[in-house]
N, C-alpha and C. Protein backbone atom coordinates (compact mmCIF):
# COMPACT_ATOMS: atom_id res chain seq x y z
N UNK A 1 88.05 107.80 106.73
CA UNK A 1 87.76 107.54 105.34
C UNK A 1 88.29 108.69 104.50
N UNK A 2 89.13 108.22 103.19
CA UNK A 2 89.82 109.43 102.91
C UNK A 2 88.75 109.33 101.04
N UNK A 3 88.32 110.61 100.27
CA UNK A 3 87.85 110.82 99.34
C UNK A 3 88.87 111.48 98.45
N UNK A 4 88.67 110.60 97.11
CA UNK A 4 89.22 111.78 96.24
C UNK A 4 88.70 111.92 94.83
N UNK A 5 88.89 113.53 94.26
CA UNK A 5 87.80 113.19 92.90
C UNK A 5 88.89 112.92 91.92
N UNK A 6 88.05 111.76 91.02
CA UNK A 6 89.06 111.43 89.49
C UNK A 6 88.59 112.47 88.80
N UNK A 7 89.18 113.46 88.08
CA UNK A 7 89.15 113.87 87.00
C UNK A 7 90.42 113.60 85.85
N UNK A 8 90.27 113.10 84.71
CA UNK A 8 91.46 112.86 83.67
C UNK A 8 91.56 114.36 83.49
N UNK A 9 92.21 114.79 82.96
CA UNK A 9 93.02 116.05 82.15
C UNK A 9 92.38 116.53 80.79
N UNK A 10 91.74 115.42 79.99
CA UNK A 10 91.67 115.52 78.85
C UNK A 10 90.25 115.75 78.91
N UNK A 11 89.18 115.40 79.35
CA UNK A 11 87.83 115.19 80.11
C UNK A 11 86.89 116.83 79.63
N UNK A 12 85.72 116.14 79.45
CA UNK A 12 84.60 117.98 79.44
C UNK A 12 85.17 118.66 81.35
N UNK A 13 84.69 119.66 81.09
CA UNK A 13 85.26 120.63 82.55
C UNK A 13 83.96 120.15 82.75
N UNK A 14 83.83 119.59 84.17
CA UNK A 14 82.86 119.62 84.93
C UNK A 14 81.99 120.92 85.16
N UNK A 15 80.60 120.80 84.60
CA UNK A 15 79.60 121.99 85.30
C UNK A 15 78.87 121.63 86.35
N UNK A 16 78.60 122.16 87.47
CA UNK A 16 77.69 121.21 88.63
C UNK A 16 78.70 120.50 89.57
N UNK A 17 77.76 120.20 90.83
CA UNK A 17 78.65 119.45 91.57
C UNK A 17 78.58 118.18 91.68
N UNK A 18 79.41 117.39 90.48
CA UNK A 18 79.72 115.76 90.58
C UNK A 18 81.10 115.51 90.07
N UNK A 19 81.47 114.89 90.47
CA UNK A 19 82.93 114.35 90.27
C UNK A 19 82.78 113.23 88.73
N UNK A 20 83.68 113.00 87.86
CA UNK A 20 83.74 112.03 86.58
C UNK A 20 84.05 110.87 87.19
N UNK A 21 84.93 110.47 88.60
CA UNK A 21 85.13 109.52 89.47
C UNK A 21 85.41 110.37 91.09
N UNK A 22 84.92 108.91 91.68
CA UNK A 22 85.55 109.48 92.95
C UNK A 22 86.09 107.75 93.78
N UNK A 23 87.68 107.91 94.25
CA UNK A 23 88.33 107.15 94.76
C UNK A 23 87.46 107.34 96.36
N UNK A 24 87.49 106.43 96.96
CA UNK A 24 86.85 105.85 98.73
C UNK A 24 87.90 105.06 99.11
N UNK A 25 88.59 104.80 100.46
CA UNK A 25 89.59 104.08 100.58
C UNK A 25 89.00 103.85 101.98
N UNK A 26 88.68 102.59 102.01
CA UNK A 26 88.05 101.62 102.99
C UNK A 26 88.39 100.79 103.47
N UNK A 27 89.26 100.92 104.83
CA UNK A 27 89.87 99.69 104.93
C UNK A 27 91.43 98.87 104.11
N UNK A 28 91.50 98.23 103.70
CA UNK A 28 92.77 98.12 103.07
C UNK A 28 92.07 98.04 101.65
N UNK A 29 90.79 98.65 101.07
CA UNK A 29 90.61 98.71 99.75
C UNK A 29 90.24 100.28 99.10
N UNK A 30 90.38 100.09 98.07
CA UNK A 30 89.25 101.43 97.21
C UNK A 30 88.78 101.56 96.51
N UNK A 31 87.28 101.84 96.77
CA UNK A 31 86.30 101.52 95.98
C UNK A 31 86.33 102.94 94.90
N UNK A 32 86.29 102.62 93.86
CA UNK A 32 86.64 103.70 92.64
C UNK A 32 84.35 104.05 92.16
N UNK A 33 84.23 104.94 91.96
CA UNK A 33 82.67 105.13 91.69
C UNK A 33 82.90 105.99 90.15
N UNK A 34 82.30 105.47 89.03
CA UNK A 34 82.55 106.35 88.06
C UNK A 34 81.37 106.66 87.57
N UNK A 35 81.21 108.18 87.74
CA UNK A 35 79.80 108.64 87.13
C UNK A 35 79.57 108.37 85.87
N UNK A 36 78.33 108.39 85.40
CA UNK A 36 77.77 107.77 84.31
C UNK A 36 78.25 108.81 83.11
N UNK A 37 79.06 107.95 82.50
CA UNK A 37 79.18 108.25 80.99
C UNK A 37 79.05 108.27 79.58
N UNK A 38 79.22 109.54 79.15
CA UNK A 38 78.35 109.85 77.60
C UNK A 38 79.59 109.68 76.59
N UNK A 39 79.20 110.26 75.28
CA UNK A 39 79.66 109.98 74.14
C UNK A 39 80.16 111.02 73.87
N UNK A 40 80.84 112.11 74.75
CA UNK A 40 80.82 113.18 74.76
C UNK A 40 82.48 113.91 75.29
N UNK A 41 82.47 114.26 73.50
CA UNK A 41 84.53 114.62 73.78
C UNK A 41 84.64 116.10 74.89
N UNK A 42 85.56 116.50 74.94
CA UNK A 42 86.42 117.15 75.60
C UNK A 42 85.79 118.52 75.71
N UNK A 43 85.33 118.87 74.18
CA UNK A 43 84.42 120.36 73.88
C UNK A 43 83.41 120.09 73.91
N UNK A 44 82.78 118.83 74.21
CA UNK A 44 81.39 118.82 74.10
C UNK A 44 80.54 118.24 72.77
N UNK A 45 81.08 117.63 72.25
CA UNK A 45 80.71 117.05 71.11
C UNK A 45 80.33 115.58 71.04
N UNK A 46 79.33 115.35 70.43
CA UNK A 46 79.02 113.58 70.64
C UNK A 46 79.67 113.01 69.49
N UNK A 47 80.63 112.24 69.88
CA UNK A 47 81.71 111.57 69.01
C UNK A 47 81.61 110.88 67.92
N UNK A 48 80.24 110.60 67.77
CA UNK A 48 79.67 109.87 66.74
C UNK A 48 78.22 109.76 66.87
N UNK A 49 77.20 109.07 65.76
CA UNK A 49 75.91 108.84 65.81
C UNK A 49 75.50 107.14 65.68
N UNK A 50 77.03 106.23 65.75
CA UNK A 50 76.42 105.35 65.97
C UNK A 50 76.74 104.56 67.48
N UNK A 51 75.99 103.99 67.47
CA UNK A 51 76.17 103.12 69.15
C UNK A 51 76.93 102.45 69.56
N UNK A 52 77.71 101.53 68.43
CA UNK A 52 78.48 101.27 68.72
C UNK A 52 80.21 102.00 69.32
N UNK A 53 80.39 102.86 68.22
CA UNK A 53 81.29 104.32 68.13
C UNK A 53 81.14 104.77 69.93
N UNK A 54 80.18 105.04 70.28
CA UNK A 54 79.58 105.79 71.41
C UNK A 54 79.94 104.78 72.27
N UNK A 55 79.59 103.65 72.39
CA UNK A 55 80.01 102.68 73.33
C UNK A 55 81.41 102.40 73.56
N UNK A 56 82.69 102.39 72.42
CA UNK A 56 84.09 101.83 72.37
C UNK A 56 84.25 103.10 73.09
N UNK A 57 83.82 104.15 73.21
CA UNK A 57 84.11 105.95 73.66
C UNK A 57 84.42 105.62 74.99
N UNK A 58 82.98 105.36 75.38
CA UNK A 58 82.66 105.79 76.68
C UNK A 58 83.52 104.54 77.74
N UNK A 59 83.78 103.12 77.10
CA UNK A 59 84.61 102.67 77.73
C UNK A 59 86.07 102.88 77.91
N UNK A 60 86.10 103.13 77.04
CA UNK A 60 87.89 104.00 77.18
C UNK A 60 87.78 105.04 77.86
N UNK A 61 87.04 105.87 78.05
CA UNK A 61 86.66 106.56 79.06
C UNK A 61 86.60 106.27 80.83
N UNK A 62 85.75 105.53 80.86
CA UNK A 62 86.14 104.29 82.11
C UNK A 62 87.23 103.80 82.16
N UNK A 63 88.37 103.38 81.27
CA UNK A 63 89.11 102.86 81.84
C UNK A 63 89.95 104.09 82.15
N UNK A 64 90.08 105.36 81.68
CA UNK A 64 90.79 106.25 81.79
C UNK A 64 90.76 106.86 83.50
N UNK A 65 89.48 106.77 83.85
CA UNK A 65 89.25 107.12 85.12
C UNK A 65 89.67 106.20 86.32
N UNK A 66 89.67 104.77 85.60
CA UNK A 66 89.79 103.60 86.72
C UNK A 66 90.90 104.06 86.65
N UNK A 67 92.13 104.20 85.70
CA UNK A 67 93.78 104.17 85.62
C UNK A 67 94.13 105.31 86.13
N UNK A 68 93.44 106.26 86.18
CA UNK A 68 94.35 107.36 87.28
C UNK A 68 94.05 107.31 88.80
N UNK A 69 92.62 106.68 89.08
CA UNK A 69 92.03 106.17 90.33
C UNK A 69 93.42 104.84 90.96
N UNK A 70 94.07 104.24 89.90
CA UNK A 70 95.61 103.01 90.15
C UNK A 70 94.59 102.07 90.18
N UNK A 71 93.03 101.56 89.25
CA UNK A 71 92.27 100.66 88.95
C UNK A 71 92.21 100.51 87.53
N UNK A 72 91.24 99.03 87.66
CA UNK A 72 91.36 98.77 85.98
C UNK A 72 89.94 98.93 85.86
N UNK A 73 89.44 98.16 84.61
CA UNK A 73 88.19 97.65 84.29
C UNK A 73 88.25 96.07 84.82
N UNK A 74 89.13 95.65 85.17
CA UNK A 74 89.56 93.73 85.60
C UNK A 74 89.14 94.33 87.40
N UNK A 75 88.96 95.07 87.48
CA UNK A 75 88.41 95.30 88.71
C UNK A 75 87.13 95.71 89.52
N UNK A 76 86.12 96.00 88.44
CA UNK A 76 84.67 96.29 88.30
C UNK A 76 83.99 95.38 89.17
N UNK A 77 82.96 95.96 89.65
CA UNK A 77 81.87 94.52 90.15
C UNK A 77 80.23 94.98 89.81
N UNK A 78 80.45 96.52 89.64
CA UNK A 78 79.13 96.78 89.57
C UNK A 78 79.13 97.38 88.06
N UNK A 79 78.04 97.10 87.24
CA UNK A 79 78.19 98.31 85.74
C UNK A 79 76.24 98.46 85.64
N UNK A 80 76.00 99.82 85.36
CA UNK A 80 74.64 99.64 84.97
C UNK A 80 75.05 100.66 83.46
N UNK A 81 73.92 99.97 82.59
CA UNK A 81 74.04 100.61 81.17
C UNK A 81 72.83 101.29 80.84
N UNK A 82 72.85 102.20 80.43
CA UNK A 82 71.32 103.12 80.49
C UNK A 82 71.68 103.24 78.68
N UNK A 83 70.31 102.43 78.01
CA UNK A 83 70.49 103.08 76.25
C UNK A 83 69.17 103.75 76.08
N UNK A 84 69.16 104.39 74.96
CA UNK A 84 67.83 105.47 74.85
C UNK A 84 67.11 103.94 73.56
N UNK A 85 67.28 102.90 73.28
CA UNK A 85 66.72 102.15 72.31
C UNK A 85 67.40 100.52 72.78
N UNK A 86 66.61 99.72 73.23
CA UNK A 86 66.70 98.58 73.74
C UNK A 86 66.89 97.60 72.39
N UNK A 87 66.68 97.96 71.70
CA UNK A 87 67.15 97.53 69.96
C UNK A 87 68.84 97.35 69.88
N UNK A 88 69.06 98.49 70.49
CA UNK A 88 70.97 98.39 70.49
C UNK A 88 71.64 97.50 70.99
N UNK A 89 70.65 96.89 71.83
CA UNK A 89 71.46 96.18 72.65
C UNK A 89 72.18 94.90 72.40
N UNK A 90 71.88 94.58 71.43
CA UNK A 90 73.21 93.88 70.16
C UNK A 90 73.97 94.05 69.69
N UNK A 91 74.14 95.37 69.43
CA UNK A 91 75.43 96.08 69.38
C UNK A 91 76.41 96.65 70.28
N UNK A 92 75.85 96.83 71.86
CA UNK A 92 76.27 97.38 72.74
C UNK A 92 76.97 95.86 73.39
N UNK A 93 76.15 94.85 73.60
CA UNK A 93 76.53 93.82 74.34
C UNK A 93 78.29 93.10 74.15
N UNK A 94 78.47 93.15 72.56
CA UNK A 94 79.79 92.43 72.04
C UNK A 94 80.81 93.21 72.91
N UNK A 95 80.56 94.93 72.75
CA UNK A 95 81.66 95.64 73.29
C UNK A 95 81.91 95.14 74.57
N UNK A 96 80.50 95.50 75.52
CA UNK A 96 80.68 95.30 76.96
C UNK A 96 81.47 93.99 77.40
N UNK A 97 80.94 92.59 76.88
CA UNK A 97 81.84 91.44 77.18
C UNK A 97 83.18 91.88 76.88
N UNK A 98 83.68 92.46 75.73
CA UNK A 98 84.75 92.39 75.59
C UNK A 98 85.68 93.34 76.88
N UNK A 99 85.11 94.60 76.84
CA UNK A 99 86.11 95.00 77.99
C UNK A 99 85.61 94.78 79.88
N UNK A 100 84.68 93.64 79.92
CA UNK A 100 84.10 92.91 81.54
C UNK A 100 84.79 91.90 81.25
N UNK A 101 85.56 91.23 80.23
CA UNK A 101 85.97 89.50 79.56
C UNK A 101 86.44 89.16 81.47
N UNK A 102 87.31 89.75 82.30
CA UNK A 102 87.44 89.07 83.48
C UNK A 102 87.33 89.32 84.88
N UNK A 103 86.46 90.56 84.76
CA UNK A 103 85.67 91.12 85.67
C UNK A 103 84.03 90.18 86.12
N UNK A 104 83.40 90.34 84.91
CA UNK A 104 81.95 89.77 84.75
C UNK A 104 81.38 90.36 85.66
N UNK A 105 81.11 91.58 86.01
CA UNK A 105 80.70 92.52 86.57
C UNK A 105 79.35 92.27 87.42
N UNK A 106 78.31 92.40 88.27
CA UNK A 106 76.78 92.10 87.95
C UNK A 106 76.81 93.25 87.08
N UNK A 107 75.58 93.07 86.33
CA UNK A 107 75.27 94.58 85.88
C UNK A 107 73.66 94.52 85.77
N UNK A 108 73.15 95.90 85.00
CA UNK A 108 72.11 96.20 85.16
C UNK A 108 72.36 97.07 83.79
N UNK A 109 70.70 96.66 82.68
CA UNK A 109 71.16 97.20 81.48
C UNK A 109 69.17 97.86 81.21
N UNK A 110 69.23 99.18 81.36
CA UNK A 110 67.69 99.27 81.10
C UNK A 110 67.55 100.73 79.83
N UNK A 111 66.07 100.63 79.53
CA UNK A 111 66.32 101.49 78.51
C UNK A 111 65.62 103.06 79.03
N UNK A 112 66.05 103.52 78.93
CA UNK A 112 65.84 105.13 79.05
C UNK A 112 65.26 106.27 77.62
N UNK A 113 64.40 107.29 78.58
CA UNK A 113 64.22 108.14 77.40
C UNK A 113 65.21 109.35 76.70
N UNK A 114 65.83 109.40 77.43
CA UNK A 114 67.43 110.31 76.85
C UNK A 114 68.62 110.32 77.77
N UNK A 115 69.70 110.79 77.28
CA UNK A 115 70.46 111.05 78.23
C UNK A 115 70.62 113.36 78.27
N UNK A 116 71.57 112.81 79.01
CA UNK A 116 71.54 114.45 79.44
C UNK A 116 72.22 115.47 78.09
N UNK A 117 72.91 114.22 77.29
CA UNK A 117 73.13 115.26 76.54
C UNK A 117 72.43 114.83 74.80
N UNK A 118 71.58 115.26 74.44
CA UNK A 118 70.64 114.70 72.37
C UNK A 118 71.87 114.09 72.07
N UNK A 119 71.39 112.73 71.17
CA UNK A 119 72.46 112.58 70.55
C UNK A 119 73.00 111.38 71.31
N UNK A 120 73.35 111.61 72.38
CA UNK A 120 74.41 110.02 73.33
C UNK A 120 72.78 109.31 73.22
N UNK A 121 73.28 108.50 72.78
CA UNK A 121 72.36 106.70 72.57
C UNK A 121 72.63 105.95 73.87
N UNK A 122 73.76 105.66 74.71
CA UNK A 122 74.25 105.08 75.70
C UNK A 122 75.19 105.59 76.78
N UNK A 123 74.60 105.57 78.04
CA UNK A 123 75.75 105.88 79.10
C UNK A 123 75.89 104.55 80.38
N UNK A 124 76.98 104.76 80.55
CA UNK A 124 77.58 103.98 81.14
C UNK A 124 78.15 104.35 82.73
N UNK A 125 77.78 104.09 83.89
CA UNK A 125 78.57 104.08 85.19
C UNK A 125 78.98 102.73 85.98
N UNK A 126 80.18 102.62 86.58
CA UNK A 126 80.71 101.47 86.81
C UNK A 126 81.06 101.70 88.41
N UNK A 127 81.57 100.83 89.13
CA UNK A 127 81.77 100.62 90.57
C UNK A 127 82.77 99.89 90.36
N UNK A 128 84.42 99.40 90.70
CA UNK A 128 85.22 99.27 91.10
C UNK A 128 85.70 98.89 92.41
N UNK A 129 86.54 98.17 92.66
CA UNK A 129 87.03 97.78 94.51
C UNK A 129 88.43 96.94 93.98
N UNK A 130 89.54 98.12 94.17
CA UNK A 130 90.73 97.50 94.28
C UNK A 130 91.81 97.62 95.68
N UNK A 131 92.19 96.33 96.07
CA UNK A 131 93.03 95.99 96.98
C UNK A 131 94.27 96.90 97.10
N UNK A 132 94.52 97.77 98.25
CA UNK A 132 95.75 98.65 98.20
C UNK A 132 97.10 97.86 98.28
């Protein structure tokens, strides 16, 4: 079994030991794992204060990790969505269909009392499995 960590280039520097993705190559597949993501640019800044803003973020974010992992978001099977206000979730939902439109992922969407960093309203981690 061969491991490897995704980090994009552009990305906060990792503090701690977790990878932003990590590629698994199983068999003739690889399963891509993308740690849960915030709203949170490069220096550390939350990109915005609304949820929606925070949500278009953090998926372009995901896809940034699936695309250097040689995955998409059309390749997802697993997504769980952690929001700090279950109220959002009308605003969060339009985005998510739009970038799962042909994945349809299962997912799992619950509400939480913060994230790790004040400020992110929503994070996002996804699971991936693309055919080599």
């Amino acid at each position: 079994m061969n491991k490897e960590q995704i980090t994009p280039k552009d990305f906060t520097k990792i503090i701690g030991a977790y990878s932003h993705g990590m590629k698994v190559d199983v068999g003739d597949s690889s399963f891509i794992f993308v740690t849960g993501q915030i709203a949170m640019d490069k220096d550390g800044n939350i990109v915005s204060e609304k949820v929606e803003e925070q949500t278009e973020f953090i998926f372009q974010n995901i896809e940034k990790i699936l695309k250097e992992a040689g995955s998409s978001l059309d390749d997802v099977v697993k997504a769980q969505i952690f929001v700090t206000d279950m109220n959002d979730f009308s605003k969060i939902s339009p985005i998510r269909n739009k970038y799962f439109a042909k994945s349809k992922p299962v997912s799992t969407l619950v509400e939480i009392n913060k994230t790790v960093k004040d400020g992110c309203k929503v994070e996002i981690e996804v699971i991936a499995i693309k055919k080599k």
